[in-house]
PDB file of N, CA and C in Angstrom:
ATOM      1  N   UNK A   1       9.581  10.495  -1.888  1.00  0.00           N
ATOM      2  CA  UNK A   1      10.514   9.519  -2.414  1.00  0.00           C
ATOM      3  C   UNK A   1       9.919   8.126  -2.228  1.00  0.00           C
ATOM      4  N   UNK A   2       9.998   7.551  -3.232  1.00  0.00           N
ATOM      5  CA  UNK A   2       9.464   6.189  -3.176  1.00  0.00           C
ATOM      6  C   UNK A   2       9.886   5.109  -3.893  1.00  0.00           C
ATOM      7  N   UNK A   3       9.990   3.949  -3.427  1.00  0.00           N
ATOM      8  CA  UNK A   3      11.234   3.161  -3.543  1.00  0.00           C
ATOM      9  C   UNK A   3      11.199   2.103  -5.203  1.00  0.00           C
ATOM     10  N   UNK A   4      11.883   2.040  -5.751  1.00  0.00           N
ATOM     11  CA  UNK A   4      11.724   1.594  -7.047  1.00  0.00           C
ATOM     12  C   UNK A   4      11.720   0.007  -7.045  1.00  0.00           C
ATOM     13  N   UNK A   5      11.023  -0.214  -7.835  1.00  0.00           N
ATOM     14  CA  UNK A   5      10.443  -1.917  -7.874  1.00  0.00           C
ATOM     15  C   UNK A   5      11.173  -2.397  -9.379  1.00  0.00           C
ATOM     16  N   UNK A   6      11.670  -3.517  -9.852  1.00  0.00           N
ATOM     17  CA  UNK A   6      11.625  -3.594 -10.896  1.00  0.00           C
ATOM     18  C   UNK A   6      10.537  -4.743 -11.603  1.00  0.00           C
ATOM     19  N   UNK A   7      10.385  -4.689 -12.876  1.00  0.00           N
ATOM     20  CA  UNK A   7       9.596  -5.804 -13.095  1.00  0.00           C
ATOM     21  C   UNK A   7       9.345  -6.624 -13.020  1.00  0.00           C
ATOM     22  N   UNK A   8      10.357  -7.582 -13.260  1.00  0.00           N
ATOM     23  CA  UNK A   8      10.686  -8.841 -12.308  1.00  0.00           C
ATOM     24  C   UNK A   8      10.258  -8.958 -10.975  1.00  0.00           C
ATOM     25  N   UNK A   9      10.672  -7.935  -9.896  1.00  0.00           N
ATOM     26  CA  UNK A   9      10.321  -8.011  -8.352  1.00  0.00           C
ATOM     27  C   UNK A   9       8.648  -7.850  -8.708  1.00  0.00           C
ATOM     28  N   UNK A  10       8.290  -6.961  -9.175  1.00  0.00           N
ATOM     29  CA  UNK A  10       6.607  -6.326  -9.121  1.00  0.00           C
ATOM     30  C   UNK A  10       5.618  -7.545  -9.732  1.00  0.00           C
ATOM     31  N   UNK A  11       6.301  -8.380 -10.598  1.00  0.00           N
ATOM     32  CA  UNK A  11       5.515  -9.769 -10.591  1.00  0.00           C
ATOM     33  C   UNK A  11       5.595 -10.627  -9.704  1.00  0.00           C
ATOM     34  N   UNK A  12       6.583 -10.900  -8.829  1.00  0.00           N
ATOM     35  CA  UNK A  12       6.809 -12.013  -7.894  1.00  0.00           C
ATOM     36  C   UNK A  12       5.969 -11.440  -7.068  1.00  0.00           C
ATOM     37  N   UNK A  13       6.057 -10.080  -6.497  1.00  0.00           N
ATOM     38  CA  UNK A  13       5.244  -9.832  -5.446  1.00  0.00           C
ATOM     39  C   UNK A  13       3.382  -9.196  -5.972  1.00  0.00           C
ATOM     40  N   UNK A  14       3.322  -9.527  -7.128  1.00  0.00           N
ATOM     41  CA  UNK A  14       1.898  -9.401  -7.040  1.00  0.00           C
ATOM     42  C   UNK A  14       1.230 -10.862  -6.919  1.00  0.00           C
ATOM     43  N   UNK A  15       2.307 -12.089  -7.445  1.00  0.00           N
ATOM     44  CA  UNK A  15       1.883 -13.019  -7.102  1.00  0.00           C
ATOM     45  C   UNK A  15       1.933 -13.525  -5.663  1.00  0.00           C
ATOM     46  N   UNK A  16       2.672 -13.370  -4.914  1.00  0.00           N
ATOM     47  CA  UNK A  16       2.862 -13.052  -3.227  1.00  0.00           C
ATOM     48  C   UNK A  16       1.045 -12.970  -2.926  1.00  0.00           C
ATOM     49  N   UNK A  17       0.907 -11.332  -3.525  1.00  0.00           N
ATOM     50  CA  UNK A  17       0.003 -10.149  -2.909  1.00  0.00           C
ATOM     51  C   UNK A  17      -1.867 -11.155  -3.316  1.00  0.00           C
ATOM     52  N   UNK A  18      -1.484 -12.230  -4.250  1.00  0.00           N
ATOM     53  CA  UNK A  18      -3.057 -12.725  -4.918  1.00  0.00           C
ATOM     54  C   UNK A  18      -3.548 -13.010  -3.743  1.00  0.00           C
ATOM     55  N   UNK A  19      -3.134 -13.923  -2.801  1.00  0.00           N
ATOM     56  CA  UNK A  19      -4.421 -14.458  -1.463  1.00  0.00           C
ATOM     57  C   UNK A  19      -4.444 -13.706  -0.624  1.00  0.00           C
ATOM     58  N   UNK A  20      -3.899 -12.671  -0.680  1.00  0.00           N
ATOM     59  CA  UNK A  20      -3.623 -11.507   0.944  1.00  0.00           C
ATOM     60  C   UNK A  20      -5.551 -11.194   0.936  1.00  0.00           C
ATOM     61  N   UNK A  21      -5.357 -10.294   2.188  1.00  0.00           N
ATOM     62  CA  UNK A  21      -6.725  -9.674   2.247  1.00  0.00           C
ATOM     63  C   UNK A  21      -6.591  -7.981   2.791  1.00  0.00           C
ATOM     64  N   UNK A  22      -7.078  -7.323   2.327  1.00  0.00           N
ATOM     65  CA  UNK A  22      -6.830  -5.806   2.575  1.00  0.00           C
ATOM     66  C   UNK A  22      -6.736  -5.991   4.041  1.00  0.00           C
ATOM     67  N   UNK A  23      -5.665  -5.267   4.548  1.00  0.00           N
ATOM     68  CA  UNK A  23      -5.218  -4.628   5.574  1.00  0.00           C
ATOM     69  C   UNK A  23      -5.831  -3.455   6.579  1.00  0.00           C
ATOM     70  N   UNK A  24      -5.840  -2.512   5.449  1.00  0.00           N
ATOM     71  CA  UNK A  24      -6.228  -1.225   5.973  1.00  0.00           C
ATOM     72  C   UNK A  24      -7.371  -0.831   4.913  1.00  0.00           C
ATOM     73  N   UNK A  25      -8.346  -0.605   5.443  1.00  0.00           N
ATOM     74  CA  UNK A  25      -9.667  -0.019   4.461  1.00  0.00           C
ATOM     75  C   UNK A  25     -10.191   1.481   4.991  1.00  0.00           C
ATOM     76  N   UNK A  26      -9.985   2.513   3.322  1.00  0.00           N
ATOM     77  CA  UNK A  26      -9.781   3.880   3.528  1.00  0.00           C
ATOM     78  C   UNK A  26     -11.556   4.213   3.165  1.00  0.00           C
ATOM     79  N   UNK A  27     -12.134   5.334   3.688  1.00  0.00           N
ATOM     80  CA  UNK A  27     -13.420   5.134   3.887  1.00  0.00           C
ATOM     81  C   UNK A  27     -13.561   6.834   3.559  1.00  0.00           C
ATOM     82  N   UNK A  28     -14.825   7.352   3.956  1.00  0.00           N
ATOM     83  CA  UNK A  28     -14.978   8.525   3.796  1.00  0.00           C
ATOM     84  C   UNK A  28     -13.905   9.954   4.245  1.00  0.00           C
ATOM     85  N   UNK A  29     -13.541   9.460   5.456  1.00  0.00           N
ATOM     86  CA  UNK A  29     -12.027  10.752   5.509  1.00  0.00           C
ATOM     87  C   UNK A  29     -11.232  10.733   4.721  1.00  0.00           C
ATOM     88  N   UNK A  30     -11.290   9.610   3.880  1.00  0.00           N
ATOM     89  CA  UNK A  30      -9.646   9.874   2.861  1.00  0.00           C
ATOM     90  C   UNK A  30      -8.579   8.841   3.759  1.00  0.00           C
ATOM     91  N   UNK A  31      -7.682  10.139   3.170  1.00  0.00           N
ATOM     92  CA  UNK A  31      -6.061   9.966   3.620  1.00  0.00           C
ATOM     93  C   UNK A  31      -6.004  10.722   4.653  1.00  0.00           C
ATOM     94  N   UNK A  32      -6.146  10.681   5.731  1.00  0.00           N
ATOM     95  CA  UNK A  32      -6.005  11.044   6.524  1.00  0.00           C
ATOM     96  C   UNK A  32      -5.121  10.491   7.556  1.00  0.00           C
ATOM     97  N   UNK A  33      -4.643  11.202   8.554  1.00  0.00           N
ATOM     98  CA  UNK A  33      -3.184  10.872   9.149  1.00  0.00           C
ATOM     99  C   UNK A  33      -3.246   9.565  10.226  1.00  0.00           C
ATOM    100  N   UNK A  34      -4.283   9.440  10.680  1.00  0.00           N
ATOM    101  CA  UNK A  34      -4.542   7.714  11.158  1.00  0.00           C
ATOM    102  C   UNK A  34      -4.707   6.883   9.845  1.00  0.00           C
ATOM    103  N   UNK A  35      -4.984   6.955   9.030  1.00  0.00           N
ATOM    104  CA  UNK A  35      -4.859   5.937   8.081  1.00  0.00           C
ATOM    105  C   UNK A  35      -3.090   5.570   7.369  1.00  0.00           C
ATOM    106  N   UNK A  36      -2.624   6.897   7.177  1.00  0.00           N
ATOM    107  CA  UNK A  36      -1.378   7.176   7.048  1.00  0.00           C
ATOM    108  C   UNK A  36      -0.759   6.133   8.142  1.00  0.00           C
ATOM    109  N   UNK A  37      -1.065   6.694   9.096  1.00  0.00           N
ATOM    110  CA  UNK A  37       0.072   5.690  10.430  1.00  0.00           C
ATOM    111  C   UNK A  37      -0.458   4.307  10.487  1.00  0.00           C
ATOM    112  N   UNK A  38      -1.490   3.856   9.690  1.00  0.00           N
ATOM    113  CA  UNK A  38      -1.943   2.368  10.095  1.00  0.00           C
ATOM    114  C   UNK A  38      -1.176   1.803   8.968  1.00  0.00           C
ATOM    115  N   UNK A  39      -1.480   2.089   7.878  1.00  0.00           N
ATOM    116  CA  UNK A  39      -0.651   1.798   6.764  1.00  0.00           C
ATOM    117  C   UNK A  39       1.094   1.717   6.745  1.00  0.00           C
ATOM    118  N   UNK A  40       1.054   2.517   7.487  1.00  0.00           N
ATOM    119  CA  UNK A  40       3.084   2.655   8.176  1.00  0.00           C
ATOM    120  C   UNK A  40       3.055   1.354   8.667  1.00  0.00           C
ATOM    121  N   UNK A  41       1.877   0.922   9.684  1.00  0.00           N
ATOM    122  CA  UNK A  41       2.490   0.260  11.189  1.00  0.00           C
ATOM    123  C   UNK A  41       2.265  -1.327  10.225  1.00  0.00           C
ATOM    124  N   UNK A  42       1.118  -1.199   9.312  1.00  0.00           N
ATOM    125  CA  UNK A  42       1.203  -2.540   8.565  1.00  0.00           C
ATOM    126  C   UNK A  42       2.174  -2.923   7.718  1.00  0.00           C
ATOM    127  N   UNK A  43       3.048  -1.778   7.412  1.00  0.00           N
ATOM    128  CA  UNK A  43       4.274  -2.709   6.082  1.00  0.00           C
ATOM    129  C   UNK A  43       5.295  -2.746   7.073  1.00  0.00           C
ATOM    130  N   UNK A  44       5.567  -2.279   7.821  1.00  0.00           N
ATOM    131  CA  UNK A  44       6.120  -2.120   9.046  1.00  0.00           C
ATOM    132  C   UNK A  44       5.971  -3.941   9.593  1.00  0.00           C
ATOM    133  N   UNK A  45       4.734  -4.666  10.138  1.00  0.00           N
ATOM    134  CA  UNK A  45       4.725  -5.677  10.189  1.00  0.00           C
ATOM    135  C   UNK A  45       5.033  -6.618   9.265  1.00  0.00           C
ATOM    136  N   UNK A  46       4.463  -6.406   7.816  1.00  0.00           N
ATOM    137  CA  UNK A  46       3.971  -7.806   6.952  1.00  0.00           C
ATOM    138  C   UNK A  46       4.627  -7.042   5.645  1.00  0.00           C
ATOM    139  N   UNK A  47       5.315  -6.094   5.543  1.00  0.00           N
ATOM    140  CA  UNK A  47       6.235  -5.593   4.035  1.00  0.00           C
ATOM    141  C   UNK A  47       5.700  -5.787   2.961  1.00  0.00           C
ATOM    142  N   UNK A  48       4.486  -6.504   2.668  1.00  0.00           N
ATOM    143  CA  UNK A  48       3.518  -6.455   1.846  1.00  0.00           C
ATOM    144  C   UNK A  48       2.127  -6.711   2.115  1.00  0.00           C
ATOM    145  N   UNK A  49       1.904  -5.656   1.357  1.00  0.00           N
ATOM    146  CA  UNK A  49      -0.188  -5.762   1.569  1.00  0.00           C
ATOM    147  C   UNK A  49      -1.449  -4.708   1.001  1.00  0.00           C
ATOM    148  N   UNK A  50      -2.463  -5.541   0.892  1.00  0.00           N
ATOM    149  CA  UNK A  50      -3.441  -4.311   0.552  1.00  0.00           C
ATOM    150  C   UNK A  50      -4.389  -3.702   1.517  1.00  0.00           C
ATOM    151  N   UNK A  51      -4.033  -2.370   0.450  1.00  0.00           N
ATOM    152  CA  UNK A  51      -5.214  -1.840   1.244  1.00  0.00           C
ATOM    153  C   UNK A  51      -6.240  -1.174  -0.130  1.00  0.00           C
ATOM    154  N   UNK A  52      -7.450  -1.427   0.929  1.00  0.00           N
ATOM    155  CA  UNK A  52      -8.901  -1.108  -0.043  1.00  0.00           C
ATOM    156  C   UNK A  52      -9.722   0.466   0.574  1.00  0.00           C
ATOM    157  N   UNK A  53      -9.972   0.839  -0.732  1.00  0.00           N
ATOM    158  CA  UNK A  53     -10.573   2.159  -0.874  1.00  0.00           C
ATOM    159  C   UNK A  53     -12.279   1.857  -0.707  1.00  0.00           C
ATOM    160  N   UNK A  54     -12.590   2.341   0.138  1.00  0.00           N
ATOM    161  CA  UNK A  54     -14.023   1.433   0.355  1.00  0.00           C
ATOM    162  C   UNK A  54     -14.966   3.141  -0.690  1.00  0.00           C
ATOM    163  N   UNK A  55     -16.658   2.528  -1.052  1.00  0.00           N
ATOM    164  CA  UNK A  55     -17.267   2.987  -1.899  1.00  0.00           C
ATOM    165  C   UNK A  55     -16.955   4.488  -1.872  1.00  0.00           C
ATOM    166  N   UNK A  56     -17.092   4.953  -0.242  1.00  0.00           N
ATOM    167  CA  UNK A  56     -17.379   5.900   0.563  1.00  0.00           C
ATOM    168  C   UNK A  56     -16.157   7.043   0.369  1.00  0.00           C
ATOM    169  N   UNK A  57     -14.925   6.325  -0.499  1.00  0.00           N
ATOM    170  CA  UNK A  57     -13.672   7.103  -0.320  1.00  0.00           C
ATOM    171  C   UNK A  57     -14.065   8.038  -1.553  1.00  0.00           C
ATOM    172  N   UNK A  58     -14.046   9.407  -1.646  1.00  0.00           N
ATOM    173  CA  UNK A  58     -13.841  10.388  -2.732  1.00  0.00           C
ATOM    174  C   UNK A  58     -12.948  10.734  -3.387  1.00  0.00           C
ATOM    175  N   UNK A  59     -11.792  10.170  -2.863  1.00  0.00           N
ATOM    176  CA  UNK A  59     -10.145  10.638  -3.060  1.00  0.00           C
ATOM    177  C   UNK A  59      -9.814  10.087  -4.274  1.00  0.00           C
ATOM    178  N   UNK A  60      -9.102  10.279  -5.362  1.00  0.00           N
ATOM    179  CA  UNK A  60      -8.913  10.174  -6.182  1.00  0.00           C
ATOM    180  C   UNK A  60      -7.922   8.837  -5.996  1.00  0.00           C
ATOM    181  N   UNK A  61      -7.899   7.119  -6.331  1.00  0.00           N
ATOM    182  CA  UNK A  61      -7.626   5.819  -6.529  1.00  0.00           C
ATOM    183  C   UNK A  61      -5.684   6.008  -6.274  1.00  0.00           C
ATOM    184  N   UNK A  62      -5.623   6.535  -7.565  1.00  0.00           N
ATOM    185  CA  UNK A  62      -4.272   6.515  -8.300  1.00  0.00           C
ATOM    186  C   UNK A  62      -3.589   7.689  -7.410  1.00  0.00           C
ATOM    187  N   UNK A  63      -4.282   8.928  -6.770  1.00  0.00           N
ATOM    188  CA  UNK A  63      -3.585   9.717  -6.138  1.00  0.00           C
ATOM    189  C   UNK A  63      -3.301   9.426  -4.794  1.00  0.00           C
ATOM    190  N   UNK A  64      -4.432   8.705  -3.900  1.00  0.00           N
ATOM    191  CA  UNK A  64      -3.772   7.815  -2.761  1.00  0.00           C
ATOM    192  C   UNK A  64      -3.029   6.925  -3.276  1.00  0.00           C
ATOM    193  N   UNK A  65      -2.759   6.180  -3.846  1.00  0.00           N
ATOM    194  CA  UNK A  65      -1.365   5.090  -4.358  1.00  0.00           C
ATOM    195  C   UNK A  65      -0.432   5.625  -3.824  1.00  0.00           C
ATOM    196  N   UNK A  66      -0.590   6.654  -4.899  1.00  0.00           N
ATOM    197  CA  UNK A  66       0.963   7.436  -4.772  1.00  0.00           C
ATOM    198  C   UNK A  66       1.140   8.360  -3.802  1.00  0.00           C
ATOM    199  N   UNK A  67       0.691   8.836  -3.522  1.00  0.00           N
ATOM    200  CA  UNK A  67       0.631   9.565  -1.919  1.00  0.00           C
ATOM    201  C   UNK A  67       0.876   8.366  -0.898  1.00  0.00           C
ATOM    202  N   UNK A  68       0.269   7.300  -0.631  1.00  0.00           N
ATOM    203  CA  UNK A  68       0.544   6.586   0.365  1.00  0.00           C
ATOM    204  C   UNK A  68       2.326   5.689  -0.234  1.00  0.00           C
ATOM    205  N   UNK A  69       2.603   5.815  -1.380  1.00  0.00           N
ATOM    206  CA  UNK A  69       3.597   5.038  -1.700  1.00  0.00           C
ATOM    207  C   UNK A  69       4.776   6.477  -1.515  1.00  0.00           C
ATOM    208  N   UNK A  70       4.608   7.657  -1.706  1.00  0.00           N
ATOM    209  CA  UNK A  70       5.458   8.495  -1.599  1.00  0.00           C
ATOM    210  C   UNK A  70       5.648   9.027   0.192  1.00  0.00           C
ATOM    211  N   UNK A  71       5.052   9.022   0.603  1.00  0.00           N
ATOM    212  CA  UNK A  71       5.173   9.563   2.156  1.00  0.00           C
ATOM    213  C   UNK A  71       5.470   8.189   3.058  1.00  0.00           C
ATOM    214  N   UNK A  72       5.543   7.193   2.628  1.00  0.00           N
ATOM    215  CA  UNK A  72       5.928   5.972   3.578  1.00  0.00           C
ATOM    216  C   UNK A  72       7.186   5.258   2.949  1.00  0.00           C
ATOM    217  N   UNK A  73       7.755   5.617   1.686  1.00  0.00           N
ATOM    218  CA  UNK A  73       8.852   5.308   1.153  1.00  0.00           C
ATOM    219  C   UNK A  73       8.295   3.455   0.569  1.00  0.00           C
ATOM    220  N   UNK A  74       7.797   3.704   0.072  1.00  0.00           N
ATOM    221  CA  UNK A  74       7.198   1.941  -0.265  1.00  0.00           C
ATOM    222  C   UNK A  74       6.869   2.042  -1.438  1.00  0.00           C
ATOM    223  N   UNK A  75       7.275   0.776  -1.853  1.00  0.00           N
ATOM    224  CA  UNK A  75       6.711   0.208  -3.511  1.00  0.00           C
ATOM    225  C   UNK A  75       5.769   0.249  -3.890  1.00  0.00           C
ATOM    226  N   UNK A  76       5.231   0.866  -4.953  1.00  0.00           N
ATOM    227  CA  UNK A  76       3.681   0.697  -5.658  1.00  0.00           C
ATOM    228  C   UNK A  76       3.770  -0.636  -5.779  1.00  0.00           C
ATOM    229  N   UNK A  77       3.264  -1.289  -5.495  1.00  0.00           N
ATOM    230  CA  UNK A  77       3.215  -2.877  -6.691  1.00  0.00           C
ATOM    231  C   UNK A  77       2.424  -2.848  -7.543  1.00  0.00           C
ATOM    232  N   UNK A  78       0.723  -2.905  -6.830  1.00  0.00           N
ATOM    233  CA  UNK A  78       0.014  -2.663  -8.478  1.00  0.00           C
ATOM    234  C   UNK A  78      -1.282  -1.649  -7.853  1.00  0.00           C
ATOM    235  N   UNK A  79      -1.880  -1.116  -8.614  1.00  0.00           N
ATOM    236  CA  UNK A  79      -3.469  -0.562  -7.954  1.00  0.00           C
ATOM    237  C   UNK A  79      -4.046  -1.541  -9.196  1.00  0.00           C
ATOM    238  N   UNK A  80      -5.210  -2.313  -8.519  1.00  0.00           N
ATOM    239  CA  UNK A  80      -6.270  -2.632  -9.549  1.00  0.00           C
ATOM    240  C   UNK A  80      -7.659  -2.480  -8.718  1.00  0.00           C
ATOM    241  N   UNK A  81      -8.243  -1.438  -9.835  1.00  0.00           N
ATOM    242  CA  UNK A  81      -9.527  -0.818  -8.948  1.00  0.00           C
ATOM    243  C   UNK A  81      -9.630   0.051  -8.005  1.00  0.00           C
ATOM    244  N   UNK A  82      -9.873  -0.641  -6.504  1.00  0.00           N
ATOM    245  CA  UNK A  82      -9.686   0.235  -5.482  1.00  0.00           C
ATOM    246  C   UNK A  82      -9.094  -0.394  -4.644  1.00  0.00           C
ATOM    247  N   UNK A  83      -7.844  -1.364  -5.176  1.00  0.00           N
ATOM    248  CA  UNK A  83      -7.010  -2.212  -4.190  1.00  0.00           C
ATOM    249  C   UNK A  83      -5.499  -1.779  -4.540  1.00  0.00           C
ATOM    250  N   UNK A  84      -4.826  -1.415  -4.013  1.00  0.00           N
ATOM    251  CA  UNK A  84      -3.389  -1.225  -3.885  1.00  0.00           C
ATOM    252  C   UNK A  84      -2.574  -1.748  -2.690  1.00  0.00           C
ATOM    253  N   UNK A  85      -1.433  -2.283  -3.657  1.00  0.00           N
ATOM    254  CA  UNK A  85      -0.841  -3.196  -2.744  1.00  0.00           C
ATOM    255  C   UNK A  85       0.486  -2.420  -2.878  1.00  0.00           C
ATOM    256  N   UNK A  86       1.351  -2.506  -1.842  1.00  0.00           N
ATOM    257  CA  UNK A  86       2.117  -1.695  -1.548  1.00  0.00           C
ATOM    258  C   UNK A  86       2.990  -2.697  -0.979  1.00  0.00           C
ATOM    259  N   UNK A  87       4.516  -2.316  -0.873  1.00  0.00           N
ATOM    260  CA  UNK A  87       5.581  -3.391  -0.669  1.00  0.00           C
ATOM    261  C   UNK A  87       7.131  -2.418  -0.077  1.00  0.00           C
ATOM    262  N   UNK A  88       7.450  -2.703   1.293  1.00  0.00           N
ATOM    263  CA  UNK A  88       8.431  -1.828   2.291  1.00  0.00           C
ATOM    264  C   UNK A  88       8.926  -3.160   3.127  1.00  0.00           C
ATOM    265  N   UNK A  89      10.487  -3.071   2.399  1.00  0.00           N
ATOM    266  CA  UNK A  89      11.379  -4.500   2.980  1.00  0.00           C
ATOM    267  C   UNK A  89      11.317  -3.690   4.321  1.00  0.00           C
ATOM    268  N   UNK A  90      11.109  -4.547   5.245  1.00  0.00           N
ATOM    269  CA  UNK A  90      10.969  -4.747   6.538  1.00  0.00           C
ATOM    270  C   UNK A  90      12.260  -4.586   7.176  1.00  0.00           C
ATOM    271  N   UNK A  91      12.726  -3.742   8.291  1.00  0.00           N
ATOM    272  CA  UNK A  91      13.863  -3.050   8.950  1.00  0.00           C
ATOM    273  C   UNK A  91      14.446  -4.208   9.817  1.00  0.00           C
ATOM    274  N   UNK A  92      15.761  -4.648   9.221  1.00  0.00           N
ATOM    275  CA  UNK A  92      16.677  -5.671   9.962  1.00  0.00           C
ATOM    276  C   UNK A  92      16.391  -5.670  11.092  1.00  0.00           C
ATOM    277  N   UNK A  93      16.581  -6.672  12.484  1.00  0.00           N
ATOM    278  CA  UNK A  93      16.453  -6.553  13.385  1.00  0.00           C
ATOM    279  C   UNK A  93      18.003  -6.457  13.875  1.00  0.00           C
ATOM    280  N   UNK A  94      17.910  -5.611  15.034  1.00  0.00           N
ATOM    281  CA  UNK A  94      19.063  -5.578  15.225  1.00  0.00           C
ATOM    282  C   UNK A  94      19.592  -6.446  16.608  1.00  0.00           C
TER     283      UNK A  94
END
């Protein structure tokens, strides 16, 4: 399940997402379950950000997107290339 963006929101926040700098960079293991939990613990902090698929990743671009946007409940915003930025409103404090 993964959380729906509308167009309007998915432009504001790709313009947000232009000066960021990848976060989490996915490398030869893939998707693998430390990358999974780093990617949690970063939208978790900063509710928006990228992360980069470095040369070394084999995994198919568009299928980590959505794998990392479906198992963490977070917004696709955009993939361009091997950068996907991803967007999870940040949990009220209580």
């Amino acid at each position: 399940m993964s959380v729906e963006i509308s167009e309007r929101q998915k432009k504001a926040l790709r313009g947000r997402a232009h000066s960021l700098k990848p976060v989490v960079l996915i490398g030869k293991e893939g998707l693998s379950e430390s990358v999974v939990a780093a990617v949690d613990s970063a939208l978790t902090t900063h509710e928006l950000i990228k992360v980069k698929l470095l040369q070394n990743c084999l995994d198919d671009k568009t299928a980590v997107a959505n794998a990392l946007s479906e198992r963490l409940v977070a917004g696709l915003v955009q993939r361009i290339g091997k950068t996907i930025v991803l967007y999870r409103e940040r949990p009220a404090d209580d």
